[in-house]
Every structure is written in C-alpha cells, then in structure tokens.
N, C-alpha and C. Protein backbone atom coordinates (compact mmCIF):
# COMPACT_ATOMS: atom_id res chain seq x y z
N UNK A 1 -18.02 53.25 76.09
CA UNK A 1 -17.07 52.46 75.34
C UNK A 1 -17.46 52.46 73.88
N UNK A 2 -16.55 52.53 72.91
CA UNK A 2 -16.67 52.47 71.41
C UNK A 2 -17.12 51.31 70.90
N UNK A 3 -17.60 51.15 69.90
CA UNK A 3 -17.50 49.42 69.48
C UNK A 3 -16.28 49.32 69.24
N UNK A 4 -15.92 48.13 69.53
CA UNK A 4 -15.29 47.22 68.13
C UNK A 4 -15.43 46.50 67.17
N UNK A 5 -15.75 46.92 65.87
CA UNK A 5 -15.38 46.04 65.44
C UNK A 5 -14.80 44.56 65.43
N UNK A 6 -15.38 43.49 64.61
CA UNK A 6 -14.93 42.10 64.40
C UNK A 6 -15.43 42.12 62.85
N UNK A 7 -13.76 41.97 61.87
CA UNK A 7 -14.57 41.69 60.55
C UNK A 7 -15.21 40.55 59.92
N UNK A 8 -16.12 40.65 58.79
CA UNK A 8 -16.25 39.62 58.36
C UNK A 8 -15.55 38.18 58.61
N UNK A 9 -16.35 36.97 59.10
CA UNK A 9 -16.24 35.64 59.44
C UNK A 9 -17.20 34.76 59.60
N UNK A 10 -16.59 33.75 59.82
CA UNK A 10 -17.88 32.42 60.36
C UNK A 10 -16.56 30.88 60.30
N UNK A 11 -17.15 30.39 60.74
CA UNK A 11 -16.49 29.20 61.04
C UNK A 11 -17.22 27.65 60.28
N UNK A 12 -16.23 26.85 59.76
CA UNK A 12 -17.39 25.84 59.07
C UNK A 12 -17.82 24.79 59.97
N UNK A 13 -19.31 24.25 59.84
CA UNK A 13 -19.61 23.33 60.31
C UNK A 13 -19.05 22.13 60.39
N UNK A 14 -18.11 21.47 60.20
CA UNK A 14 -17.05 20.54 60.61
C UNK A 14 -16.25 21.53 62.06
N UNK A 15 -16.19 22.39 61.77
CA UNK A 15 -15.23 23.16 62.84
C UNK A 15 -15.78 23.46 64.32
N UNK A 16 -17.40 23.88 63.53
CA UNK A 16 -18.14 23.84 64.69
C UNK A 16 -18.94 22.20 65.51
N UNK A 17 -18.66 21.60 64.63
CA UNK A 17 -19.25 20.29 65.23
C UNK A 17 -17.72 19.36 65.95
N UNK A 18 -16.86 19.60 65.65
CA UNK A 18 -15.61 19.08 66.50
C UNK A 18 -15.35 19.38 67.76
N UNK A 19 -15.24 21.07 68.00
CA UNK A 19 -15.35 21.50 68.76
C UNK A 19 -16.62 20.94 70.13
N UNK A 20 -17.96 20.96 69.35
CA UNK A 20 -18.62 20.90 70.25
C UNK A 20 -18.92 19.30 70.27
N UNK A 21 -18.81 18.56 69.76
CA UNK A 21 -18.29 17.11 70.42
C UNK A 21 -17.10 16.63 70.91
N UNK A 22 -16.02 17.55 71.21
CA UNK A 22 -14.62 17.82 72.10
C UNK A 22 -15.22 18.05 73.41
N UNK A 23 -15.73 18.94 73.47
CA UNK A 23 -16.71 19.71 74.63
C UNK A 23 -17.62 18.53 75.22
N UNK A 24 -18.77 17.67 74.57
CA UNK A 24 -19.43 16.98 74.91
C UNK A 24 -18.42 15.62 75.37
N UNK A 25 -17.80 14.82 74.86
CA UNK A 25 -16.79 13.81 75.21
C UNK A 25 -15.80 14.15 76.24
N UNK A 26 -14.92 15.13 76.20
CA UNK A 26 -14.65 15.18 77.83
C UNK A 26 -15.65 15.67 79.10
N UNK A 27 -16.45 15.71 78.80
CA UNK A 27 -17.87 15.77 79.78
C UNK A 27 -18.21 14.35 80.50
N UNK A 28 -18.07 13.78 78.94
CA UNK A 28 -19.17 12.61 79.08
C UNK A 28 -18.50 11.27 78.71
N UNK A 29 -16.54 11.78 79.12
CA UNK A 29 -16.59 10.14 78.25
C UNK A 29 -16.58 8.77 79.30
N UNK A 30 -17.01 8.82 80.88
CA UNK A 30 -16.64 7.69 81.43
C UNK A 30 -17.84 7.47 81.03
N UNK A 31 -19.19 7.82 80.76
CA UNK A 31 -20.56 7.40 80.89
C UNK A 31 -20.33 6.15 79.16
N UNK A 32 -19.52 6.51 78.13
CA UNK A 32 -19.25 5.70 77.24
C UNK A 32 -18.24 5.11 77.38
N UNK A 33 -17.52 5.43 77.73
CA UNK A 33 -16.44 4.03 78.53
C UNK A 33 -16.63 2.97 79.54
N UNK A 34 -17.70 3.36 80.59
CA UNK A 34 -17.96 2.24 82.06
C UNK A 34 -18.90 0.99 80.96
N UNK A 35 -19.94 1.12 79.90
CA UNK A 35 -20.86 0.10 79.56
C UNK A 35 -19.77 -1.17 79.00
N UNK A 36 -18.61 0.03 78.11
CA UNK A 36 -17.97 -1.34 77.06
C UNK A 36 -16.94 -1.92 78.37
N UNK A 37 -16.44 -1.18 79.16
CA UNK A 37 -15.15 -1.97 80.28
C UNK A 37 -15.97 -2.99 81.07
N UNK A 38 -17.39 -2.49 81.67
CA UNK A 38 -18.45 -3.76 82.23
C UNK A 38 -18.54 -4.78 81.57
N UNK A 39 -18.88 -4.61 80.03
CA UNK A 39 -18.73 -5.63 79.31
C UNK A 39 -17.73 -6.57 79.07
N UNK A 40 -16.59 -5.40 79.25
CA UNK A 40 -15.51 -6.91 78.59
C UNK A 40 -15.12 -7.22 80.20
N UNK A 41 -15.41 -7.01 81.28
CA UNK A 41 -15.28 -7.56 82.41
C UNK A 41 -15.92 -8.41 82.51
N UNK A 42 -16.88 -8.83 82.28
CA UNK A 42 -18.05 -9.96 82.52
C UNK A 42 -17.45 -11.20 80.98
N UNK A 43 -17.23 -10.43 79.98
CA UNK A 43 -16.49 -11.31 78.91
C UNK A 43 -15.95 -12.20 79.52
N UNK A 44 -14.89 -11.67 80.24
CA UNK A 44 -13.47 -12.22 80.98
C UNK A 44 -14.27 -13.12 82.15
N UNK A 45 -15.29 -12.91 82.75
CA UNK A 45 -15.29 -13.67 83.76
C UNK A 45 -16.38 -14.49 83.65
N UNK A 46 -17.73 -14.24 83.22
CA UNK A 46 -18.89 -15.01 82.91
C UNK A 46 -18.91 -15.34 81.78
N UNK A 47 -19.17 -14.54 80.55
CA UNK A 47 -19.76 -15.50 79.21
C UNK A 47 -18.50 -14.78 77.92
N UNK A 48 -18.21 -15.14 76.96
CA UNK A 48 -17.51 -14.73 75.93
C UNK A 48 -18.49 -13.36 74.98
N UNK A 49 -19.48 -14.40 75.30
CA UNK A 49 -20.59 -13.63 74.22
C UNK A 49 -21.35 -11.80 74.64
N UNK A 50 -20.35 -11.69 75.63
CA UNK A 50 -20.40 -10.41 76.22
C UNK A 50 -19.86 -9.28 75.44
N UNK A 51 -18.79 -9.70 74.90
CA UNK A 51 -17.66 -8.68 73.96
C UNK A 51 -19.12 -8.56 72.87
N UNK A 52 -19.74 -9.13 72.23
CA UNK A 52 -20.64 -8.72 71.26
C UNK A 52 -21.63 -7.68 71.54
N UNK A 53 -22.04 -7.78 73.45
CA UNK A 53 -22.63 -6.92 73.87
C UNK A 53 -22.45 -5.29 73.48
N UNK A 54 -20.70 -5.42 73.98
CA UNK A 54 -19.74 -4.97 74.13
C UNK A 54 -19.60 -4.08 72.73
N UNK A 55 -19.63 -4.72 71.67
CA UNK A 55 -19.78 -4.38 70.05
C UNK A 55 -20.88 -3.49 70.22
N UNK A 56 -22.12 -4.11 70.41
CA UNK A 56 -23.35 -3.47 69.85
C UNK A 56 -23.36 -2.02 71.00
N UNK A 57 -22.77 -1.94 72.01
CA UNK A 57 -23.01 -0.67 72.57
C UNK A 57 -21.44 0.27 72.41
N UNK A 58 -21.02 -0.11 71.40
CA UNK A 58 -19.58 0.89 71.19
C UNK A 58 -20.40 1.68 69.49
N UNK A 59 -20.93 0.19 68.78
CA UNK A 59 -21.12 0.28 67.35
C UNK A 59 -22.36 1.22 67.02
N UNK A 60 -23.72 1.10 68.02
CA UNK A 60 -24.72 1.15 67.78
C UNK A 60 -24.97 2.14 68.52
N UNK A 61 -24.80 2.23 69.98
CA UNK A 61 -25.17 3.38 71.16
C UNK A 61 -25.16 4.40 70.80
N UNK A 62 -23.50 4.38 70.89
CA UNK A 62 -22.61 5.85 71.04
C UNK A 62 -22.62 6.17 69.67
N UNK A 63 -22.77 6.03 68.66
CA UNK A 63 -22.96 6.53 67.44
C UNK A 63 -24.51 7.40 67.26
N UNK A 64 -25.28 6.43 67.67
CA UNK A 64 -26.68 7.17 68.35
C UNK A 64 -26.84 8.42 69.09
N UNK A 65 -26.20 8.22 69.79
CA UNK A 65 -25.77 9.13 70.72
C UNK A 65 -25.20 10.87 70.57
N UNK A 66 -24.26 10.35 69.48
CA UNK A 66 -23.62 11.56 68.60
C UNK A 66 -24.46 12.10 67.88
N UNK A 67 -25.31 11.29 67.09
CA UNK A 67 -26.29 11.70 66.21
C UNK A 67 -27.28 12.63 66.86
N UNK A 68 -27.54 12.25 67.74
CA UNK A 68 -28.35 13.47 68.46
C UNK A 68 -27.82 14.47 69.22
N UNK A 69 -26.70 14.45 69.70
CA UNK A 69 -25.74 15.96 70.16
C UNK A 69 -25.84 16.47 69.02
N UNK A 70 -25.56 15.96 67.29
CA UNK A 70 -25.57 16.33 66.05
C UNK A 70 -26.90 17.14 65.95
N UNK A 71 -28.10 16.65 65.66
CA UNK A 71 -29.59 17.12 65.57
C UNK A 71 -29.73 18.25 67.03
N UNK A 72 -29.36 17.99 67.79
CA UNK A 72 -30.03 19.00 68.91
C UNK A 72 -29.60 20.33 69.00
N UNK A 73 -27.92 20.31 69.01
CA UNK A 73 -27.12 21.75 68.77
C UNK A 73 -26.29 21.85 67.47
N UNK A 74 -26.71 21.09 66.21
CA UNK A 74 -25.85 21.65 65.45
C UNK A 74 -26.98 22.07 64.62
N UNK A 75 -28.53 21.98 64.76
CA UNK A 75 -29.64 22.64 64.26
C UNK A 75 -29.78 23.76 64.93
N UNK A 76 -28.86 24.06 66.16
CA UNK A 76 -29.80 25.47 66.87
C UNK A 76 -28.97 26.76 66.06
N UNK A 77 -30.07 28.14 66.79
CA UNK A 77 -29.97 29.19 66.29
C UNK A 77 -28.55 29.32 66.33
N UNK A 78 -27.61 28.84 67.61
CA UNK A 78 -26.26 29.37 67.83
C UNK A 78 -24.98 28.88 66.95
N UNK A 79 -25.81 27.42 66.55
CA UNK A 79 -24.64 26.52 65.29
C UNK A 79 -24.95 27.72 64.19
N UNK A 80 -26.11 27.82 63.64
CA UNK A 80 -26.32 29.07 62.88
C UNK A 80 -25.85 30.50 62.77
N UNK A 81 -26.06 30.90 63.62
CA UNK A 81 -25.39 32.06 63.94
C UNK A 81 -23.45 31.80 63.81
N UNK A 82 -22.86 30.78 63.89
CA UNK A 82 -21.31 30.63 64.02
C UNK A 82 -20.66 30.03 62.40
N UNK A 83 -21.95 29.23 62.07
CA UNK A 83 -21.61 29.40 60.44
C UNK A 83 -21.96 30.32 59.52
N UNK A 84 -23.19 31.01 59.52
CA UNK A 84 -23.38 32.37 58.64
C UNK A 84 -21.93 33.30 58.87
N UNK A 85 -22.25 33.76 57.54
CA UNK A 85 -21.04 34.63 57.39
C UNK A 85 -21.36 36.31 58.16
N UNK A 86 -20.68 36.96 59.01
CA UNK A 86 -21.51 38.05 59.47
C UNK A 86 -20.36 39.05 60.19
N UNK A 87 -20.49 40.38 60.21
CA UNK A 87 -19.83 40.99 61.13
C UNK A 87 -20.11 41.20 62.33
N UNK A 88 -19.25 41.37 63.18
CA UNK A 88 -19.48 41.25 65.20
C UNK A 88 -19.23 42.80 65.50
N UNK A 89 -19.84 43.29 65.80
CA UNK A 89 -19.15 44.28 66.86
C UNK A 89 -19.68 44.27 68.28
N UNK A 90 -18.33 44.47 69.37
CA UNK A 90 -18.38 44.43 70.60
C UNK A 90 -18.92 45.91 71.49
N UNK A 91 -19.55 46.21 71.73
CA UNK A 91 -19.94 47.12 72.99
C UNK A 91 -20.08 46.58 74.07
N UNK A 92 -20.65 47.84 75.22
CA UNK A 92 -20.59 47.44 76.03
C UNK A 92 -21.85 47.08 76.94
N UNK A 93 -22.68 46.96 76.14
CA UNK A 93 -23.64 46.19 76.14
C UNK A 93 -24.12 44.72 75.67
N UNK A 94 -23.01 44.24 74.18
CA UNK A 94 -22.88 42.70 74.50
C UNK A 94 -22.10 42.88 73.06
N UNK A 95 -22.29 41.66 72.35
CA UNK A 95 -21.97 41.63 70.73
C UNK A 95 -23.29 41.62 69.58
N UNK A 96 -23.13 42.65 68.72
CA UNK A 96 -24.10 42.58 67.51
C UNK A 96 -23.32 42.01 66.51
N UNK A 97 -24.51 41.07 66.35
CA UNK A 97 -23.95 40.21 64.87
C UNK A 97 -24.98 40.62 63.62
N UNK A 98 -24.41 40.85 62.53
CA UNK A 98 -25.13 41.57 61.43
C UNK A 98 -24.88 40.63 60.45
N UNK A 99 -25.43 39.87 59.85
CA UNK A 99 -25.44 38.83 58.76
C UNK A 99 -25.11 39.29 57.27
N UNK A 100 -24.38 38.76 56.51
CA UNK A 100 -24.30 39.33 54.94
C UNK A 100 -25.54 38.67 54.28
N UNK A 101 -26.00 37.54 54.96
CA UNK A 101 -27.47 36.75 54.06
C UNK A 101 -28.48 37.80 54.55
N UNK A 102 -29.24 38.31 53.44
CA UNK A 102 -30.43 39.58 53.88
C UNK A 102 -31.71 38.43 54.57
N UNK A 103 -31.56 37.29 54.50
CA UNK A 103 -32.42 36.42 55.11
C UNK A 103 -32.41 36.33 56.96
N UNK A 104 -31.58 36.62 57.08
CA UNK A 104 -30.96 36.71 58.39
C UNK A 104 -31.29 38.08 59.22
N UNK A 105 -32.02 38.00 60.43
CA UNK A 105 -31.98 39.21 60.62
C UNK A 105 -30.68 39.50 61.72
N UNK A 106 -30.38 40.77 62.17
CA UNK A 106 -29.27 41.72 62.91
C UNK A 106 -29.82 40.94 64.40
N UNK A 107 -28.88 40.51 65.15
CA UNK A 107 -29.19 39.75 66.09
C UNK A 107 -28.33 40.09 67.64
N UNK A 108 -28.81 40.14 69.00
CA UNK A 108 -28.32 40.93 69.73
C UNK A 108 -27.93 39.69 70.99
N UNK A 109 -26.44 39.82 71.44
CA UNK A 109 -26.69 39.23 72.84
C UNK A 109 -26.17 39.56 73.59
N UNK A 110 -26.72 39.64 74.78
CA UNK A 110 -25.62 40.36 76.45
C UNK A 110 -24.99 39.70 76.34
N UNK A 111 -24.10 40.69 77.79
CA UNK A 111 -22.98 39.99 78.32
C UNK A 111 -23.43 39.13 78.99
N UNK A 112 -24.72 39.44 79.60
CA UNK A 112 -25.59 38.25 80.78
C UNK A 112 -25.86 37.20 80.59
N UNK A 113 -25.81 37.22 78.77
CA UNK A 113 -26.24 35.86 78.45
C UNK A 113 -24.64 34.73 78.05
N UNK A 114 -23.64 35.21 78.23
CA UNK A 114 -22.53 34.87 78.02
C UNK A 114 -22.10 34.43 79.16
N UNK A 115 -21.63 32.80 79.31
CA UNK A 115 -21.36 32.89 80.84
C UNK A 115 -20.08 32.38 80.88
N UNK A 116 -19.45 32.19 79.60
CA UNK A 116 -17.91 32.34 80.06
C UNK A 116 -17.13 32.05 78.49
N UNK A 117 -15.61 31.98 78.12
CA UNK A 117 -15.40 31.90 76.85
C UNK A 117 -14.32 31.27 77.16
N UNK A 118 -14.53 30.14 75.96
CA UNK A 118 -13.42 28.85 75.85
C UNK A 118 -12.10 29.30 74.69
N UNK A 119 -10.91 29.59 75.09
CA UNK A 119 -10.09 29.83 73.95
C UNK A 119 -9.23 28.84 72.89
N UNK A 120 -9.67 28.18 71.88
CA UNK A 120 -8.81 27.09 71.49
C UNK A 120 -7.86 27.85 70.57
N UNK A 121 -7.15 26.62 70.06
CA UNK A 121 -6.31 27.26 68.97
C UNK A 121 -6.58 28.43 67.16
N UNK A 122 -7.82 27.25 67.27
CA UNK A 122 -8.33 28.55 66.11
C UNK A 122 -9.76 28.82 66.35
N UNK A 123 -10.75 28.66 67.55
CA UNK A 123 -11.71 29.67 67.35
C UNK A 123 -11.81 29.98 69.10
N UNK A 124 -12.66 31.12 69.11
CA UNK A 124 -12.95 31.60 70.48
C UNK A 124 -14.65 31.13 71.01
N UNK A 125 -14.57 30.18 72.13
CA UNK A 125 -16.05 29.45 72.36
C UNK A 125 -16.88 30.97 73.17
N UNK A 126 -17.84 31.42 72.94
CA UNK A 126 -17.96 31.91 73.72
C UNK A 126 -19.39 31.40 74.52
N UNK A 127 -19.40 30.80 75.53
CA UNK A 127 -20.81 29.88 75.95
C UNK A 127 -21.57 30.78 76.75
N UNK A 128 -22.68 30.36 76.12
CA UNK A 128 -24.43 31.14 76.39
C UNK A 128 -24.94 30.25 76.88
N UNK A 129 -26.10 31.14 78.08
CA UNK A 129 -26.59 30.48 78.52
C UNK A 129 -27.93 30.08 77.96
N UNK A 130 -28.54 28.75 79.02
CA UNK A 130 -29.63 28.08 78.24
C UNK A 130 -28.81 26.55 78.24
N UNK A 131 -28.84 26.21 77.16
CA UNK A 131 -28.31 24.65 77.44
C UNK A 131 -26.76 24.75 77.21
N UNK A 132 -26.60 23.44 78.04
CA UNK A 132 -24.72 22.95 78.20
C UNK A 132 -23.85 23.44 77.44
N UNK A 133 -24.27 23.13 76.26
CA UNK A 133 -23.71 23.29 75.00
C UNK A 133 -23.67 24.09 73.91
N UNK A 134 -23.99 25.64 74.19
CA UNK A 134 -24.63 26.17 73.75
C UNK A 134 -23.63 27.45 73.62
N UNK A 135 -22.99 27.78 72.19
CA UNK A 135 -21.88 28.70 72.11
C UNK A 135 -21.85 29.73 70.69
N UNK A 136 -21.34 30.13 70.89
CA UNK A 136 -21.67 31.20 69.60
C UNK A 136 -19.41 31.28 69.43
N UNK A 137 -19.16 30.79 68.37
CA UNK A 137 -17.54 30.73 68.10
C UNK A 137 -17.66 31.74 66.89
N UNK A 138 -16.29 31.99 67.12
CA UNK A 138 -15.47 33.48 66.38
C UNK A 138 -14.01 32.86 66.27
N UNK A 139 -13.75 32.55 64.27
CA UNK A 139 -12.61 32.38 64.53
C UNK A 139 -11.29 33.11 64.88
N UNK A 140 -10.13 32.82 65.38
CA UNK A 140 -9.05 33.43 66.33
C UNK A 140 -8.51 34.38 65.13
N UNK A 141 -8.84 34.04 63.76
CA UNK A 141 -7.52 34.76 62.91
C UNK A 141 -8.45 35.67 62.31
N UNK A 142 -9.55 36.31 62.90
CA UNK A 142 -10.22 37.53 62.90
C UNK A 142 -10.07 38.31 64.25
N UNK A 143 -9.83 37.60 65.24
CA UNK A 143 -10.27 38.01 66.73
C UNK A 143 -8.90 38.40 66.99
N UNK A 144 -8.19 39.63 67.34
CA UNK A 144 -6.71 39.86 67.15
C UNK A 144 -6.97 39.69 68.90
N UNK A 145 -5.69 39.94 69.38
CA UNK A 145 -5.48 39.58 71.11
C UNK A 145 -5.82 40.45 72.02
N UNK A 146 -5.99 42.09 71.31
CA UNK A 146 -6.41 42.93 71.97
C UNK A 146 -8.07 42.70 72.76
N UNK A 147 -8.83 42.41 71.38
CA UNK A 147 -10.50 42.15 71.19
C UNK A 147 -10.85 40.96 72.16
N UNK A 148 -9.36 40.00 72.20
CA UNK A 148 -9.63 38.58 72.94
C UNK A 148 -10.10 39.13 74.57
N UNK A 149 -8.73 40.03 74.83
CA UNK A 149 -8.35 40.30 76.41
C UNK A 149 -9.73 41.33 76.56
N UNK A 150 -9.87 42.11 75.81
CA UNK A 150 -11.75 43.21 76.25
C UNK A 150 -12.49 42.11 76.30
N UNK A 151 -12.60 40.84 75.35
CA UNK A 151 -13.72 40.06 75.36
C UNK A 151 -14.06 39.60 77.21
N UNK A 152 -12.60 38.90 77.21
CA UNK A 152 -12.66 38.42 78.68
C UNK A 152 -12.77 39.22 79.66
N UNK A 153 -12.22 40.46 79.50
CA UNK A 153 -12.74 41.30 81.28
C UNK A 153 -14.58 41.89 81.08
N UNK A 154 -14.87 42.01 80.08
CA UNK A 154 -16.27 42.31 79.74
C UNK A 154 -16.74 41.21 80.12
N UNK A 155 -16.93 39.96 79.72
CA UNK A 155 -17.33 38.34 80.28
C UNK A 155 -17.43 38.70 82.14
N UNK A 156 -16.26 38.54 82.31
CA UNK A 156 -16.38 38.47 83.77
C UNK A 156 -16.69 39.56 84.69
N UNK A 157 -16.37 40.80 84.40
CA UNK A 157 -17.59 41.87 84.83
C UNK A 157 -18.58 41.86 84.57
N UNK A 158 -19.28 41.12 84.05
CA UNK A 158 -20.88 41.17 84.21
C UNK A 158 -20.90 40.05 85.33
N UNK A 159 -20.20 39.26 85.67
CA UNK A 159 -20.90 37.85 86.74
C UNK A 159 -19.75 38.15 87.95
C-alpha cells in the first residue's frame, strides 16, 4: 500500500480538551450526579443544611476532579502530539507523524496500538491504547472521506 498523505494540521487545545472531557462526562456523569441528587434527597427529608453539602461537592469536587483529567491527559505525549503542528502519513503499517517544531522528534504508531476511532463533527478521535483516554485527533477539514473510510477498515483489520 502507498502512503497517504495527511497535510499539515493540529488541533487547538480548547478543542482537544472538550472533546476529551465530552468523552470523560458521558462515561462518568452518574458518578457526579448520584453525590448532589443524595444530597438534595436527604435536604428534603432530614436536614436543610444538606443542599450546602450539596454546594461544596458540585462547587469544589467536580471542579477538582476536572482539574486532574486536565493535568493527567492534557500533559501527555498524545495531547502533544494533537496540538503540534505536523504532517500524518498513513501506511500500512500505522501513521507517521513528522513535526514542523525541529524540537520534536518523527514519531511512529501501529495499527495495534489504535483500538478504535471516534468520528465527530470536526476532528477524527483516534483512541490508543494504554489509558481510557488516550487519543491522538486529526482535524476532519484535513482528513477528506476517502483517508476517513482507509482509516477505518485499516483500524479494524488489525483487531
């Protein structure tokens, strides 16, 4: 198989941090919804002073909470790799990403390590393995539909 080409791109970190707290919150949102609904259930039936509970784990928790989905994957190599600016090409051995920062070195990943790809409206998730959350995005208005549909039968012939 030839490469393909993917030209010059990257996606900004607002783009990439939405996405991947979209991803994390429908995962995870009854685990932040059951503390504050317990709370204002017990409001309603035992003490008033529950809804404050109620406050401090909507205000204080889950903001906490974000902050470190923030620090854990929007510091890794892969948030990195999706904001540097860089060209992709596809073989059939995985995607090479080649950086325009000479700080950066030429960086390689299987298909093996790809274990499946999320399509939104403007970027393509493509999730690696290793942790949950863990994706390397390509925005859509570089990625024409041809490159999309090879991306996906390459994805799923390897697993």
């Amino acid at each position: 198989m030839e490469d393909i080409p993917i030209e010059l791109n990257s996606v900004t970190s607002g783009t990439y941090m939405r996405h991947l707290c979209t991803l994390f919150l429908a995962d995870n949102w009854l685990w932040m919804v059951l503390p504050v609904a317990v709370c204002a259930l017990l409001a309603v039936w035992i003490d008033v002073r529950f809804v404050i509970v109620a406050l401090m784990v909507l205000l204080v928790v889950l903001p906490m909470i974000l902050a470190l989905l923030y620090f854990y994957y929007g510091f890794s190599p892969e948030a990195r790799w999706s904001i540097l600016e860089k060209t992709v090409s596809v073989d059939s051995k995985g995607l090479n990403l080649s950086f325009t920062d000479e700080r950066m070195k030429k960086h390689a990943i299987r298909w093996d390590d790809v274990r499946y790809i999320i399509e939104k409206d403007d970027v393509i998730m493509l999730m690696l393995k290793g942790h949950r959350y863990t994706c390397l995005m390509l925005p859509t208005s570089v990625v024409d539909p041809d490159v999309a549909q090879r991306l996906r039968q390459l994805v799923t012939q390897r697993h």
